[in-house]
PDB file of N, CA and C in Angstrom:
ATOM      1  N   UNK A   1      53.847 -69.175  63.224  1.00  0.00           N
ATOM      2  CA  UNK A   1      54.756 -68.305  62.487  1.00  0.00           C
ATOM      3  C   UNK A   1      54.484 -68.482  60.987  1.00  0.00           C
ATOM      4  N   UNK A   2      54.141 -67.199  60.556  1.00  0.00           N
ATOM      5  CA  UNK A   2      53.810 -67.008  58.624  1.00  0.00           C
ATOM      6  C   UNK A   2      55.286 -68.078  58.649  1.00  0.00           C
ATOM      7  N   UNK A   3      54.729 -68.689  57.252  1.00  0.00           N
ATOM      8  CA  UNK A   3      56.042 -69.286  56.155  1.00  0.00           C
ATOM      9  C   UNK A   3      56.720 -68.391  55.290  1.00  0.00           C
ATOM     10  N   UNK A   4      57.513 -68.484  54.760  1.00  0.00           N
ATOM     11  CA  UNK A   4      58.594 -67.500  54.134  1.00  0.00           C
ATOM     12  C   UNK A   4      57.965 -66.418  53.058  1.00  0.00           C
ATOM     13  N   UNK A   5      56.704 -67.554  52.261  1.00  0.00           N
ATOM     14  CA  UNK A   5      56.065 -67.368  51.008  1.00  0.00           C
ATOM     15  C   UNK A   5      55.025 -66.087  51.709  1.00  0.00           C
ATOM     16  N   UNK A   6      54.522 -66.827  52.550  1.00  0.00           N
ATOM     17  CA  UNK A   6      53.076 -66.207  53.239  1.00  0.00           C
ATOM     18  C   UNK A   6      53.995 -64.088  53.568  1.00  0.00           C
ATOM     19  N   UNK A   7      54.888 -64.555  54.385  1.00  0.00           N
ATOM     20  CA  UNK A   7      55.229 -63.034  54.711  1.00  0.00           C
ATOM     21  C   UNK A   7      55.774 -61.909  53.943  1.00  0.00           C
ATOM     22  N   UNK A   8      56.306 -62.632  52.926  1.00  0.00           N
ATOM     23  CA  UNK A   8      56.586 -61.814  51.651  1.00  0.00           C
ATOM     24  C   UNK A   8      55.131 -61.232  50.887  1.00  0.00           C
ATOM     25  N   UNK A   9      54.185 -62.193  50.740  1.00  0.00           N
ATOM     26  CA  UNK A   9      52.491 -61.981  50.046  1.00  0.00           C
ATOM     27  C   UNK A   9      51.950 -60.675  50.685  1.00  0.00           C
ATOM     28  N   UNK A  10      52.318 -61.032  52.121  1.00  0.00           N
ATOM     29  CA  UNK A  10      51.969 -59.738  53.071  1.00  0.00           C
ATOM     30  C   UNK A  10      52.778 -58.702  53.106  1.00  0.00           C
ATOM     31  N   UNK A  11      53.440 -58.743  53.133  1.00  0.00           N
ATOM     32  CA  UNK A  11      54.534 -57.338  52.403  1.00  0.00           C
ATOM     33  C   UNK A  11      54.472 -56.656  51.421  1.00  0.00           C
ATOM     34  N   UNK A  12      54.308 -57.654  50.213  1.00  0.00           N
ATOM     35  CA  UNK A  12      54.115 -57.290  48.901  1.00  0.00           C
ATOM     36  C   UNK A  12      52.791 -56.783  48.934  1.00  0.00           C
ATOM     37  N   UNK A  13      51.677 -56.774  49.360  1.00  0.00           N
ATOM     38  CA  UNK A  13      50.193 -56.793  49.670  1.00  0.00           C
ATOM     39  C   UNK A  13      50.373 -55.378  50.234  1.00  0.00           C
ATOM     40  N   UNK A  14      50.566 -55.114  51.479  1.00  0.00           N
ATOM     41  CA  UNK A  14      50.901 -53.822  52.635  1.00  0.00           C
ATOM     42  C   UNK A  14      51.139 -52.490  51.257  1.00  0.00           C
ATOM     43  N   UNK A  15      52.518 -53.125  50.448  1.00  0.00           N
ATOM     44  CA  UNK A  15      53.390 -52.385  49.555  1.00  0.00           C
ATOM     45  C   UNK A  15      52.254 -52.021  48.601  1.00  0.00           C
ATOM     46  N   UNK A  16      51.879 -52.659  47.764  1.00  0.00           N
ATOM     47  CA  UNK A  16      50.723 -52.396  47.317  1.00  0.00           C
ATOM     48  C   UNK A  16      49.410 -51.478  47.492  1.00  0.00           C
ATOM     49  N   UNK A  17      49.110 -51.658  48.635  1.00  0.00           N
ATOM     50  CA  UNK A  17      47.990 -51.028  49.123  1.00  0.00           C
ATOM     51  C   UNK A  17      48.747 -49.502  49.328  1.00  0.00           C
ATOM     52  N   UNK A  18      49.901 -49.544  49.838  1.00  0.00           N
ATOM     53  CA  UNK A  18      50.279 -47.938  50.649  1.00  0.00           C
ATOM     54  C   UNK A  18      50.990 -47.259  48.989  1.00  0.00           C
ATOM     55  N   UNK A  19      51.265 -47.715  47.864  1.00  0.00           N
ATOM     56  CA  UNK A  19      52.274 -47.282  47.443  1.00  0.00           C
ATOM     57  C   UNK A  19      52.196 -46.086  46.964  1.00  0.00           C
ATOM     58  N   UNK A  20      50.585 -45.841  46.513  1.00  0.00           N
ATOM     59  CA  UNK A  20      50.241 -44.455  45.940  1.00  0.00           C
ATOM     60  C   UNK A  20      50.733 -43.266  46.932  1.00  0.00           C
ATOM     61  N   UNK A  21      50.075 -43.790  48.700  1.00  0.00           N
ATOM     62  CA  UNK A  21      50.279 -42.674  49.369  1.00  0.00           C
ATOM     63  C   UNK A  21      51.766 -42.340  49.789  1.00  0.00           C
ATOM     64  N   UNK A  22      52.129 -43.444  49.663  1.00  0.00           N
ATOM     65  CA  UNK A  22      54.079 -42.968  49.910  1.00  0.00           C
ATOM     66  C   UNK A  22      54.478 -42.171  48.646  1.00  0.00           C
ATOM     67  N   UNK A  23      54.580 -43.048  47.779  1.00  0.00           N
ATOM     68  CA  UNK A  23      54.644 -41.982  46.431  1.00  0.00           C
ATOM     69  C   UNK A  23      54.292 -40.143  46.431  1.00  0.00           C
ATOM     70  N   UNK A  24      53.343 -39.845  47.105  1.00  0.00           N
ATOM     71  CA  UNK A  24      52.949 -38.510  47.369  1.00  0.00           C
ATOM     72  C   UNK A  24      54.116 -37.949  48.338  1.00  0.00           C
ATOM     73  N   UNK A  25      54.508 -38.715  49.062  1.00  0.00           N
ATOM     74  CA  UNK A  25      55.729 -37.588  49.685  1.00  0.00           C
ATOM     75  C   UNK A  25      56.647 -37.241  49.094  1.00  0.00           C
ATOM     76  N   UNK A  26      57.160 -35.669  49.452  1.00  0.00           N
ATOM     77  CA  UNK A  26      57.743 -35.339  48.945  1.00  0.00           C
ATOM     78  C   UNK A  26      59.187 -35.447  48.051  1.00  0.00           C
ATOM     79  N   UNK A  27      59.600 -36.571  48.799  1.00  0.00           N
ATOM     80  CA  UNK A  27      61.182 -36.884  48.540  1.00  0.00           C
ATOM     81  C   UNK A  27      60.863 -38.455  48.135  1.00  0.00           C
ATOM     82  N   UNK A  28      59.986 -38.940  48.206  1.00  0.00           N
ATOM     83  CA  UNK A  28      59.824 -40.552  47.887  1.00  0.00           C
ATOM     84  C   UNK A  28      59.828 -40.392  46.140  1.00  0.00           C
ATOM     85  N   UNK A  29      60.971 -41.512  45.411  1.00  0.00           N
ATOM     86  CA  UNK A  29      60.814 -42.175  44.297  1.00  0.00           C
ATOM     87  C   UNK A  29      60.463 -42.973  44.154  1.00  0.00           C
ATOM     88  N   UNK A  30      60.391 -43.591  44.741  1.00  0.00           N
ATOM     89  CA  UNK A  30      60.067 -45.570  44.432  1.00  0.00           C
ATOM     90  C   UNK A  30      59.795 -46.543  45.918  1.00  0.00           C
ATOM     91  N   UNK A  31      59.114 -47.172  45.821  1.00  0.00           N
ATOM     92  CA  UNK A  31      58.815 -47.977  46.511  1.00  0.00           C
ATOM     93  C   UNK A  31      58.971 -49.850  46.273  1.00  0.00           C
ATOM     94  N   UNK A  32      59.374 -50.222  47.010  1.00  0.00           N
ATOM     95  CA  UNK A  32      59.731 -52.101  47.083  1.00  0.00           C
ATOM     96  C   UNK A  32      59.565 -52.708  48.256  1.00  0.00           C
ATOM     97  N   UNK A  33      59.844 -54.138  48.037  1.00  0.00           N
ATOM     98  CA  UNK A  33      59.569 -54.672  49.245  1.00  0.00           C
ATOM     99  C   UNK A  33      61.350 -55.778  48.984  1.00  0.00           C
ATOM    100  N   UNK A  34      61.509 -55.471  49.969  1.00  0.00           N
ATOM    101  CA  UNK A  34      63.250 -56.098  50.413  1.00  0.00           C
ATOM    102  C   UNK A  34      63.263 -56.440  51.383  1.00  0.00           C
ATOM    103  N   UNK A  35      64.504 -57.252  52.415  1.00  0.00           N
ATOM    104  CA  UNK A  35      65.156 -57.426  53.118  1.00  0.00           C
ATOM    105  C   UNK A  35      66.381 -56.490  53.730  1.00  0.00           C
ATOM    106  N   UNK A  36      66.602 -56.342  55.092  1.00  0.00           N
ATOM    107  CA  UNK A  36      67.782 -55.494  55.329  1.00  0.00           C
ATOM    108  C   UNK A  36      67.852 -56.373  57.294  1.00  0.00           C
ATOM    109  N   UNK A  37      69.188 -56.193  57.055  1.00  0.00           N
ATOM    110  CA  UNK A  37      69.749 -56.908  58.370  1.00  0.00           C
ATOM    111  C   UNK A  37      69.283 -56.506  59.337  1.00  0.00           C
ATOM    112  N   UNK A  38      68.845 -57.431  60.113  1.00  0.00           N
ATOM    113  CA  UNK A  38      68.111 -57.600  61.338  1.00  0.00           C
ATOM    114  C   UNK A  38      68.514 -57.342  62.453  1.00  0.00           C
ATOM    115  N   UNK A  39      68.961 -56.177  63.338  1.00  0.00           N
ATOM    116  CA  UNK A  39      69.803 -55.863  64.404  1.00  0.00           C
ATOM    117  C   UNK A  39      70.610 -57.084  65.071  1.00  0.00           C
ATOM    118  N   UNK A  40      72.325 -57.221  64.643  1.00  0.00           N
ATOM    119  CA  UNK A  40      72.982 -57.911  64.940  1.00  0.00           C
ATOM    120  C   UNK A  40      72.520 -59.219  65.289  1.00  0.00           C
ATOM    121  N   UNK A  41      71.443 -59.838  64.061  1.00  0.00           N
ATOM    122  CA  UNK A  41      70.763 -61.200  64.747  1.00  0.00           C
ATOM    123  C   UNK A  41      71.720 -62.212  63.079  1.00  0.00           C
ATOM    124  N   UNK A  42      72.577 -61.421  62.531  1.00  0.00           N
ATOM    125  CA  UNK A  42      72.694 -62.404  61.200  1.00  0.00           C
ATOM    126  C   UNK A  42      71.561 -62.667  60.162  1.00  0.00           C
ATOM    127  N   UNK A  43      70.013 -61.785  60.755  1.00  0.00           N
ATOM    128  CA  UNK A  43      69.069 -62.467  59.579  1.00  0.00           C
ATOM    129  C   UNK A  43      68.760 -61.650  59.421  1.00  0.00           C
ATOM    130  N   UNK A  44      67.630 -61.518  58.527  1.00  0.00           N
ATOM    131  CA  UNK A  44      67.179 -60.454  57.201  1.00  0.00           C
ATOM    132  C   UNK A  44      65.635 -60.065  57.515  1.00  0.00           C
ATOM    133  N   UNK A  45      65.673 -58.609  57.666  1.00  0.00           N
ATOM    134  CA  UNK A  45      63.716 -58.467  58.214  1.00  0.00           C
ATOM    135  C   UNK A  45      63.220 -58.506  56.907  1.00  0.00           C
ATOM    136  N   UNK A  46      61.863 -58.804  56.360  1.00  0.00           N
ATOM    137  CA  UNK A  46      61.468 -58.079  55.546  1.00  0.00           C
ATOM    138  C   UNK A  46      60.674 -57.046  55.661  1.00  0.00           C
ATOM    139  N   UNK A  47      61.434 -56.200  54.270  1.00  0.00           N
ATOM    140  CA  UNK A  47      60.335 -55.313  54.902  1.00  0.00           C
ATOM    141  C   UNK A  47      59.943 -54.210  53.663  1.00  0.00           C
ATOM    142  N   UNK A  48      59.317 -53.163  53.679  1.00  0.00           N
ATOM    143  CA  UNK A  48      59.072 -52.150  52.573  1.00  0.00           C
ATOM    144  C   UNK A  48      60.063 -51.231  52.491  1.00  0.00           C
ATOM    145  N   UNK A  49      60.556 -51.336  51.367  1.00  0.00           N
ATOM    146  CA  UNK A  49      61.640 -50.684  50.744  1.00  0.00           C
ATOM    147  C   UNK A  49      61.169 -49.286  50.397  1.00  0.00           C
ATOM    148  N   UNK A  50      61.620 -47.939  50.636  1.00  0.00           N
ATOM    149  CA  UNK A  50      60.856 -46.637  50.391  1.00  0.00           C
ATOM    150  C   UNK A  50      62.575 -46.333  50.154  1.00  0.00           C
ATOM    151  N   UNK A  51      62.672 -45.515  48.701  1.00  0.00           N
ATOM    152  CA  UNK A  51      63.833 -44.614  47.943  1.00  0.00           C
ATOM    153  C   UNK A  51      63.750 -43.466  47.787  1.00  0.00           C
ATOM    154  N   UNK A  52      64.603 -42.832  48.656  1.00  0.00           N
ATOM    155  CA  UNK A  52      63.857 -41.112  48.564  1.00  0.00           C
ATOM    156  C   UNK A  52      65.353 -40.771  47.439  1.00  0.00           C
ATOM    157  N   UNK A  53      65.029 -39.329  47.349  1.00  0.00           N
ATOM    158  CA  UNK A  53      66.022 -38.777  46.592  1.00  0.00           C
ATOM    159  C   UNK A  53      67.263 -38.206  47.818  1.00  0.00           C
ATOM    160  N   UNK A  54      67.111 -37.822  48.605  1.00  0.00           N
ATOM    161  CA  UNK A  54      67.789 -37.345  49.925  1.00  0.00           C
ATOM    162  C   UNK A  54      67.831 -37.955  51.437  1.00  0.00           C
ATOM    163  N   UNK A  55      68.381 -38.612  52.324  1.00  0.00           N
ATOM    164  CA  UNK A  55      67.898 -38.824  53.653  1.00  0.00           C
ATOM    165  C   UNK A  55      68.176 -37.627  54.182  1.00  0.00           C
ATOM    166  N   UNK A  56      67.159 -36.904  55.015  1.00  0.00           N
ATOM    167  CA  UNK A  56      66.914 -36.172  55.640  1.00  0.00           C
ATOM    168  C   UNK A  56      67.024 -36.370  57.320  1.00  0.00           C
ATOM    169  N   UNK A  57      67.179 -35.386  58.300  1.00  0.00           N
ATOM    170  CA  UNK A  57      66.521 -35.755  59.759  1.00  0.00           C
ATOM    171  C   UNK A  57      65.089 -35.326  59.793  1.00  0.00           C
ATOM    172  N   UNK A  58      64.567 -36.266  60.689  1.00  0.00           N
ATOM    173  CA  UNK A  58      63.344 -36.121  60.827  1.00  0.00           C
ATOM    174  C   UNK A  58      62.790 -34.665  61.250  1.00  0.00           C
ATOM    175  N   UNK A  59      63.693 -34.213  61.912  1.00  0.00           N
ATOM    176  CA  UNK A  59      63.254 -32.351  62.200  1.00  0.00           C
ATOM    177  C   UNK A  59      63.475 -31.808  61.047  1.00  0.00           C
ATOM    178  N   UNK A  60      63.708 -32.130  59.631  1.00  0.00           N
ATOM    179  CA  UNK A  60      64.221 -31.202  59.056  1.00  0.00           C
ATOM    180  C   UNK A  60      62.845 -31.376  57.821  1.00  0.00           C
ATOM    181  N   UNK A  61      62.340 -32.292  58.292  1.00  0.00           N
ATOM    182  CA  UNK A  61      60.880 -32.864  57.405  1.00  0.00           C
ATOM    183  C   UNK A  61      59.446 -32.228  57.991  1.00  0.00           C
ATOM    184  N   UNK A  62      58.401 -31.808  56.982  1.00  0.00           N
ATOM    185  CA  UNK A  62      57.386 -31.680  57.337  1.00  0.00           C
ATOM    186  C   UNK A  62      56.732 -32.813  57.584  1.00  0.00           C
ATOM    187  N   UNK A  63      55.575 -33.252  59.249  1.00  0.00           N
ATOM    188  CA  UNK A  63      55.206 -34.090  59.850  1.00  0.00           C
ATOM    189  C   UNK A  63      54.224 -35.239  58.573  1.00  0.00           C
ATOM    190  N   UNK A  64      53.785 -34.240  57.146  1.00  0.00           N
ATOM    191  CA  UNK A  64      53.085 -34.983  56.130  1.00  0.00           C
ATOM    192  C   UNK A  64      53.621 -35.526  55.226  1.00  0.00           C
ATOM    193  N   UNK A  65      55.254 -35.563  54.914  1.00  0.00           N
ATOM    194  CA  UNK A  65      56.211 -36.347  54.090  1.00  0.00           C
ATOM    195  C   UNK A  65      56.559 -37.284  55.415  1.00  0.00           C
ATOM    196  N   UNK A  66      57.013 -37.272  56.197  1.00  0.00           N
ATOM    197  CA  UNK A  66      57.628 -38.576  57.021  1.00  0.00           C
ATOM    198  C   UNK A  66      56.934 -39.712  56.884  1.00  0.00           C
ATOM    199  N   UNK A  67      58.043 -40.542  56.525  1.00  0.00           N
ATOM    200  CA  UNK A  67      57.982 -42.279  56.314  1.00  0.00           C
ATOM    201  C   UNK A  67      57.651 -42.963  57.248  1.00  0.00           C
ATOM    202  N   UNK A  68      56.053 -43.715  57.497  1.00  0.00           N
ATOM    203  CA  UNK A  68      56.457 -43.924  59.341  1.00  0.00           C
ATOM    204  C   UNK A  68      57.641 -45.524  59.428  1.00  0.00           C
ATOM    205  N   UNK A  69      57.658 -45.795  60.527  1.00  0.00           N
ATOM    206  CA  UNK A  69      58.626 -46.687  60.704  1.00  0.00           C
ATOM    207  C   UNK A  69      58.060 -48.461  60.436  1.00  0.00           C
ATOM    208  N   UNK A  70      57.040 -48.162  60.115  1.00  0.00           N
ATOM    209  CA  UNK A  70      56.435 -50.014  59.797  1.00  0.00           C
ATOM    210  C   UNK A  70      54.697 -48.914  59.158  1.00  0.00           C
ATOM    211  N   UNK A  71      54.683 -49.996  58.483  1.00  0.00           N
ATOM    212  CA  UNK A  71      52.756 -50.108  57.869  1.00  0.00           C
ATOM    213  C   UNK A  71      52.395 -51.267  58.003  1.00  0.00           C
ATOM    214  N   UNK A  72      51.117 -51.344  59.143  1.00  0.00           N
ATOM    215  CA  UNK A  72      50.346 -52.801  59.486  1.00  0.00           C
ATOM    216  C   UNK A  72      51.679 -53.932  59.876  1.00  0.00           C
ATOM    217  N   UNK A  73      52.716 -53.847  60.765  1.00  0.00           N
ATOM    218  CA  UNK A  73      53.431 -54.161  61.083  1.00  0.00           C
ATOM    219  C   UNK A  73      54.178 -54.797  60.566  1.00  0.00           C
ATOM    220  N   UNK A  74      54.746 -54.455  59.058  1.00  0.00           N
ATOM    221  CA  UNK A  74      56.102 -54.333  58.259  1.00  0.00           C
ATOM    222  C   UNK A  74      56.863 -53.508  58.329  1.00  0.00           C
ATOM    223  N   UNK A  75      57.963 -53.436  58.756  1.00  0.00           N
ATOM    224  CA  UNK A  75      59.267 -52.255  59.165  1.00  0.00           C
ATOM    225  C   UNK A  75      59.129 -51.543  57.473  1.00  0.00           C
ATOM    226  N   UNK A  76      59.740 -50.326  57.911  1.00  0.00           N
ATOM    227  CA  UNK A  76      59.900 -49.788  56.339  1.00  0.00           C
ATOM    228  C   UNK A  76      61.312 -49.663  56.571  1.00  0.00           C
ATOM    229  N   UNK A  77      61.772 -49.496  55.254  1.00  0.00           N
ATOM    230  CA  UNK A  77      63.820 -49.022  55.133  1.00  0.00           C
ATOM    231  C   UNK A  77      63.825 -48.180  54.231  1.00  0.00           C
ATOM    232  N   UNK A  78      64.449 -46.541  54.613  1.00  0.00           N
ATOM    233  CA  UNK A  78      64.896 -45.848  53.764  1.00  0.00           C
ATOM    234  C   UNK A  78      65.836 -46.043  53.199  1.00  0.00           C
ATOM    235  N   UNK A  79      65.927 -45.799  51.737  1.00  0.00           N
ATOM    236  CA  UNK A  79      67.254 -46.033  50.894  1.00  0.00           C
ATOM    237  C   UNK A  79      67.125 -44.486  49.969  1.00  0.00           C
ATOM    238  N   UNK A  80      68.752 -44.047  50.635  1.00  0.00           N
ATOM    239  CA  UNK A  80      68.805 -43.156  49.642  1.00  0.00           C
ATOM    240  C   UNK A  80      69.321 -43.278  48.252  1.00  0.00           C
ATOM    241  N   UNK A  81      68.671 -43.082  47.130  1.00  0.00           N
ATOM    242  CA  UNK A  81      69.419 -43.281  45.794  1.00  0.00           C
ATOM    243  C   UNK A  81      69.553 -41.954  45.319  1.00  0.00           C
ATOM    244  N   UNK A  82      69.615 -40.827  45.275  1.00  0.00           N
ATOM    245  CA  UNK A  82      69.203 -39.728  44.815  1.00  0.00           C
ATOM    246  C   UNK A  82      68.458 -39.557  43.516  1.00  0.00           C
ATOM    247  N   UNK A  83      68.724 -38.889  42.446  1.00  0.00           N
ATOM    248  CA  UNK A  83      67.788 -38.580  41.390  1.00  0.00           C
ATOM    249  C   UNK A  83      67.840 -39.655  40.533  1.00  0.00           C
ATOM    250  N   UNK A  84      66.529 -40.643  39.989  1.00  0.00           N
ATOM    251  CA  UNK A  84      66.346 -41.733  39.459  1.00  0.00           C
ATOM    252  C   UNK A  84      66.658 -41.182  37.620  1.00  0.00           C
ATOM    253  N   UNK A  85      67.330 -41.484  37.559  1.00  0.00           N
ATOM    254  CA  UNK A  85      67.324 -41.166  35.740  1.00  0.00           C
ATOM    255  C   UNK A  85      66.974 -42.690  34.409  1.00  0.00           C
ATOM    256  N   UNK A  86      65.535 -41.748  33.624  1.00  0.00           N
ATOM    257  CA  UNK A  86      65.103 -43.093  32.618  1.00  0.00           C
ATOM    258  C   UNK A  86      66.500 -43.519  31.483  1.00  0.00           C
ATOM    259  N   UNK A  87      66.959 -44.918  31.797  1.00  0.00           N
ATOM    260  CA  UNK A  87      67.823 -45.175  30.514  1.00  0.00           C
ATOM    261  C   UNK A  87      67.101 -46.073  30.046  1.00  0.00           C
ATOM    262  N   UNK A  88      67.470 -45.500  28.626  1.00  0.00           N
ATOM    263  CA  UNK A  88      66.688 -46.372  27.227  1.00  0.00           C
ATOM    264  C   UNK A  88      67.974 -46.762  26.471  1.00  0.00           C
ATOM    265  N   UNK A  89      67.866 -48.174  26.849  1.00  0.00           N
ATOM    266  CA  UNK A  89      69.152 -48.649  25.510  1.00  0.00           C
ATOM    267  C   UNK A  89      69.162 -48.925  24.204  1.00  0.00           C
ATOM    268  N   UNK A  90      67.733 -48.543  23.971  1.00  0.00           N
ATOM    269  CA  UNK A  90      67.420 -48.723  22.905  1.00  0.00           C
ATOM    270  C   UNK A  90      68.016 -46.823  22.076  1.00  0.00           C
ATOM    271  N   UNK A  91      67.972 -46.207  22.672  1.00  0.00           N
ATOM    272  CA  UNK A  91      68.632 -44.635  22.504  1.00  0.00           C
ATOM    273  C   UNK A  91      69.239 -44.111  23.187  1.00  0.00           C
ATOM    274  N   UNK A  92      70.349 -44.622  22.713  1.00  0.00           N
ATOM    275  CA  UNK A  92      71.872 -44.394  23.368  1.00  0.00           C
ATOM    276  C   UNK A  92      72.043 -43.082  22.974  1.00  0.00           C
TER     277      UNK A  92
END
């Protein structure tokens, strides 16, 4: 079993490699690599964080924007944030 360090490297790595092509879908803003609760086990998967502007159903998506459900066997997690806006505190 990877160590804590090791499976995050590989996540962060996966995230890396895919981020350009997620980025190209349509509704994707941002991409990360996080944790999200692990089906009623109390622990935390890791996994690739993908932020669209909308969650959608999958019928309601063309088959070349859909997020698949893991890359090289890291789960992905949609998070909806909607529209990302730049703040500069430096110009308030």
């Amino acid at each position: 079993m990877p160590t804590a360090d090791a499976a995050y490297e590989k996540a962060r790595a996966e995230k890396e490699r895919h981020t350009k092509e997620l980025m190209s879908l349509s509704n994707v803003v941002g991409v990360g690599v996080g944790r999200k609760p692990a089906a009623g086990q109390g622990l935390y998967d890791l996994t690739i964080v993908v932020y669209v502007r909308k969650k959608v159903q999958a019928s309601e998506l063309d088959t070349k924007d859909m997020i698949p459900a893991e890359i090289n066997g890291i789960p992905t997690d949609v998070i909806e944030i909607g529209e990302p806006v730049n703040y500069d505190a430096n110009n308030k």
